[in-house]
C-alpha atoms as a PDB file:
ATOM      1  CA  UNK A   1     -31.260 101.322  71.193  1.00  0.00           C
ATOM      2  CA  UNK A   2     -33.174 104.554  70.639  1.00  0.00           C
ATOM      3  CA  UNK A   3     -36.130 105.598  73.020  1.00  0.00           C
ATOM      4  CA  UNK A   4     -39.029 107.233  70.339  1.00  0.00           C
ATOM      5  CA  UNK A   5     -42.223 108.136  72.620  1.00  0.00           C
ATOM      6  CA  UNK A   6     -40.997 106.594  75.781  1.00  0.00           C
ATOM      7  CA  UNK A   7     -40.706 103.432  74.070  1.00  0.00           C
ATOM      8  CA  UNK A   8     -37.078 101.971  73.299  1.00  0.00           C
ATOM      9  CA  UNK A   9     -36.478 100.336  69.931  1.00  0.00           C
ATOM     10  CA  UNK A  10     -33.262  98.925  68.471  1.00  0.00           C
ATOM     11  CA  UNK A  11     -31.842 101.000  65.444  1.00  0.00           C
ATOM     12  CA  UNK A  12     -30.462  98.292  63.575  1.00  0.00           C
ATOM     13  CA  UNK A  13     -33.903  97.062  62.436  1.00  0.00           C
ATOM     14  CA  UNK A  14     -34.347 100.172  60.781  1.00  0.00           C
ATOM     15  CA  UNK A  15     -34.949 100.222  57.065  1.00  0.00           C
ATOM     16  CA  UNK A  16     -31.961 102.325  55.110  1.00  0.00           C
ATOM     17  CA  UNK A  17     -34.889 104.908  54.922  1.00  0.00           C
ATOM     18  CA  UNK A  18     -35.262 105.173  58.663  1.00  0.00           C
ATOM     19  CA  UNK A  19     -31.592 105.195  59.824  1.00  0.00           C
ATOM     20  CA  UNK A  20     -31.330 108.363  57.601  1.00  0.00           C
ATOM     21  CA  UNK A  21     -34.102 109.964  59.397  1.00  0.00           C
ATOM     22  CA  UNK A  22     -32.132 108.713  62.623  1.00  0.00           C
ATOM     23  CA  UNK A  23     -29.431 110.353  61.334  1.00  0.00           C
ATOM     24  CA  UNK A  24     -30.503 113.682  60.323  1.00  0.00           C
ATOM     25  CA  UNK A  25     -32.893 113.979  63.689  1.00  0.00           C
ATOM     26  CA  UNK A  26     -29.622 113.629  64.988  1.00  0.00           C
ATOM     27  CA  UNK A  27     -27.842 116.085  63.163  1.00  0.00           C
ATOM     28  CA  UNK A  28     -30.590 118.328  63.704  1.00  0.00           C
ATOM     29  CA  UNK A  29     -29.996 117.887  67.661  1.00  0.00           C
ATOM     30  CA  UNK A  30     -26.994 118.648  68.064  1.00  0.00           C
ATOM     31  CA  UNK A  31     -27.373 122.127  65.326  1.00  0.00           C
ATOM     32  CA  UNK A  32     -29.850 123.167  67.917  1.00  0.00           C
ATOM     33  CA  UNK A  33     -27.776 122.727  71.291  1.00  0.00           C
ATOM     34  CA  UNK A  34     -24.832 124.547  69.429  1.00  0.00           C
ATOM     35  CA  UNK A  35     -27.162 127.179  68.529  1.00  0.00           C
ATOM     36  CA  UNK A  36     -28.564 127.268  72.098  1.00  0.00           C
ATOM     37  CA  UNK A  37     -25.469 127.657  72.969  1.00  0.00           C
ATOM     38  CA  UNK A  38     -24.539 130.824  70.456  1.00  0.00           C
ATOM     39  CA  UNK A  39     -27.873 132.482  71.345  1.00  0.00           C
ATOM     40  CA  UNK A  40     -26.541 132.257  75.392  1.00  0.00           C
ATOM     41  CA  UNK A  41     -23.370 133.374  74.627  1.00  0.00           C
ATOM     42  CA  UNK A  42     -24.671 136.327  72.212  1.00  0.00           C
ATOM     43  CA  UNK A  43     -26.971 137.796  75.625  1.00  0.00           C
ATOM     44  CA  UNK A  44     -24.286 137.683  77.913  1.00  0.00           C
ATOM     45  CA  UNK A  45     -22.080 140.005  74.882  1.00  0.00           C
ATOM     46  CA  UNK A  46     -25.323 142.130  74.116  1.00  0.00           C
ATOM     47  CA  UNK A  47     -25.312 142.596  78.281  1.00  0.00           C
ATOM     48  CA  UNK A  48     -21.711 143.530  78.592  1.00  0.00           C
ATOM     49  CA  UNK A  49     -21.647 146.009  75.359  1.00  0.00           C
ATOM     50  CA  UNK A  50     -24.456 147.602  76.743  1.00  0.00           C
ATOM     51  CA  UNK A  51     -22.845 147.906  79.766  1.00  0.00           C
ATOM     52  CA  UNK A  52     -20.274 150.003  77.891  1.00  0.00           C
ATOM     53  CA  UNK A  53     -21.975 151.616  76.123  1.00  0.00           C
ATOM     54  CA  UNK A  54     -24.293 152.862  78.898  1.00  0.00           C
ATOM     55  CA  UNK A  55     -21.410 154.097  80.822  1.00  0.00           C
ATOM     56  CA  UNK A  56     -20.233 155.917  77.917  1.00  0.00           C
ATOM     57  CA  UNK A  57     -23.247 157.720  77.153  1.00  0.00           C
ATOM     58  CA  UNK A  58     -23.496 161.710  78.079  1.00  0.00           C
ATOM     59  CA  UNK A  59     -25.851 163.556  79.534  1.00  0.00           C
ATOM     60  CA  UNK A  60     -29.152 163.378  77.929  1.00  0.00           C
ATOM     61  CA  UNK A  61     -30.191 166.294  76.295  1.00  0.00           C
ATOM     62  CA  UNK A  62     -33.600 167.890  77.574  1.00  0.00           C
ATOM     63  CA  UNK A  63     -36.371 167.958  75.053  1.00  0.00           C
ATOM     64  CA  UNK A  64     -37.484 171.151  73.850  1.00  0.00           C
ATOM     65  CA  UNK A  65     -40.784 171.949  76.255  1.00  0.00           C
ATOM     66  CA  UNK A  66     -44.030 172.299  74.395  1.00  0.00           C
ATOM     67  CA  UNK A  67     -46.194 175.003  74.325  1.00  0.00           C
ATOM     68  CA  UNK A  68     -50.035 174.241  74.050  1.00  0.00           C
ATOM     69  CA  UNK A  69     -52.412 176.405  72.434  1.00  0.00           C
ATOM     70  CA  UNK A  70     -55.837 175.743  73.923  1.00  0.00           C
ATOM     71  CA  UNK A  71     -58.703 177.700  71.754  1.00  0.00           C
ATOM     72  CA  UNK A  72     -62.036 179.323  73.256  1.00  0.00           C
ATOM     73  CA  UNK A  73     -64.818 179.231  71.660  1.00  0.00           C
END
C-alpha cells in the first residue's frame, strides 16, 4: 500500500508506467534525506573550522583614520 494525498492505494494495480514513477519518487526520497543529511553534517564542519580558524586569527589591524576635508564657501 502507498498513502498519495492522505488516501492509501495498493501499488500493485499500478500500470508499468506508474510503478516507475513509484519508483523514482522513491529514489528521489531517499537522495534528499542523504543530502539532508550532508548539508547537517557540512554546518556542524563549517562551525568547527571556523572555530579554528577564529582562534587562530591575529590581532586585527587598525584601519588607517580618515581625514575629511570640509570646503567653505
Amino acid at each position: 500500500m502507498i498513502t498519495v494525498n492522505d488516501k492509501q492505494y495498493d501499488e500493485n494495480k499500478l500500470s508499468d508506467e506508474g510503478k516507475v514513477a513509484l519508483q523514482n519518487i522513491q529514489v528521489l526520497h531517499q537522495d534528499q534525506n542523504q543530502l539532508k543529511i550532508k548539508f547537517q553534517h557540512n554546518e556542524v564542519l563549517l562551525k568547527h573550522y571556523m572555530d579554528i580558524l577564529t582562534k587562530d586569527l591575529p590581532e586585527p589591524e587598525k584601519a588607517e583614520e580618515k581625514t575629511e576635508t570640509k570646503w567653505v564657501k
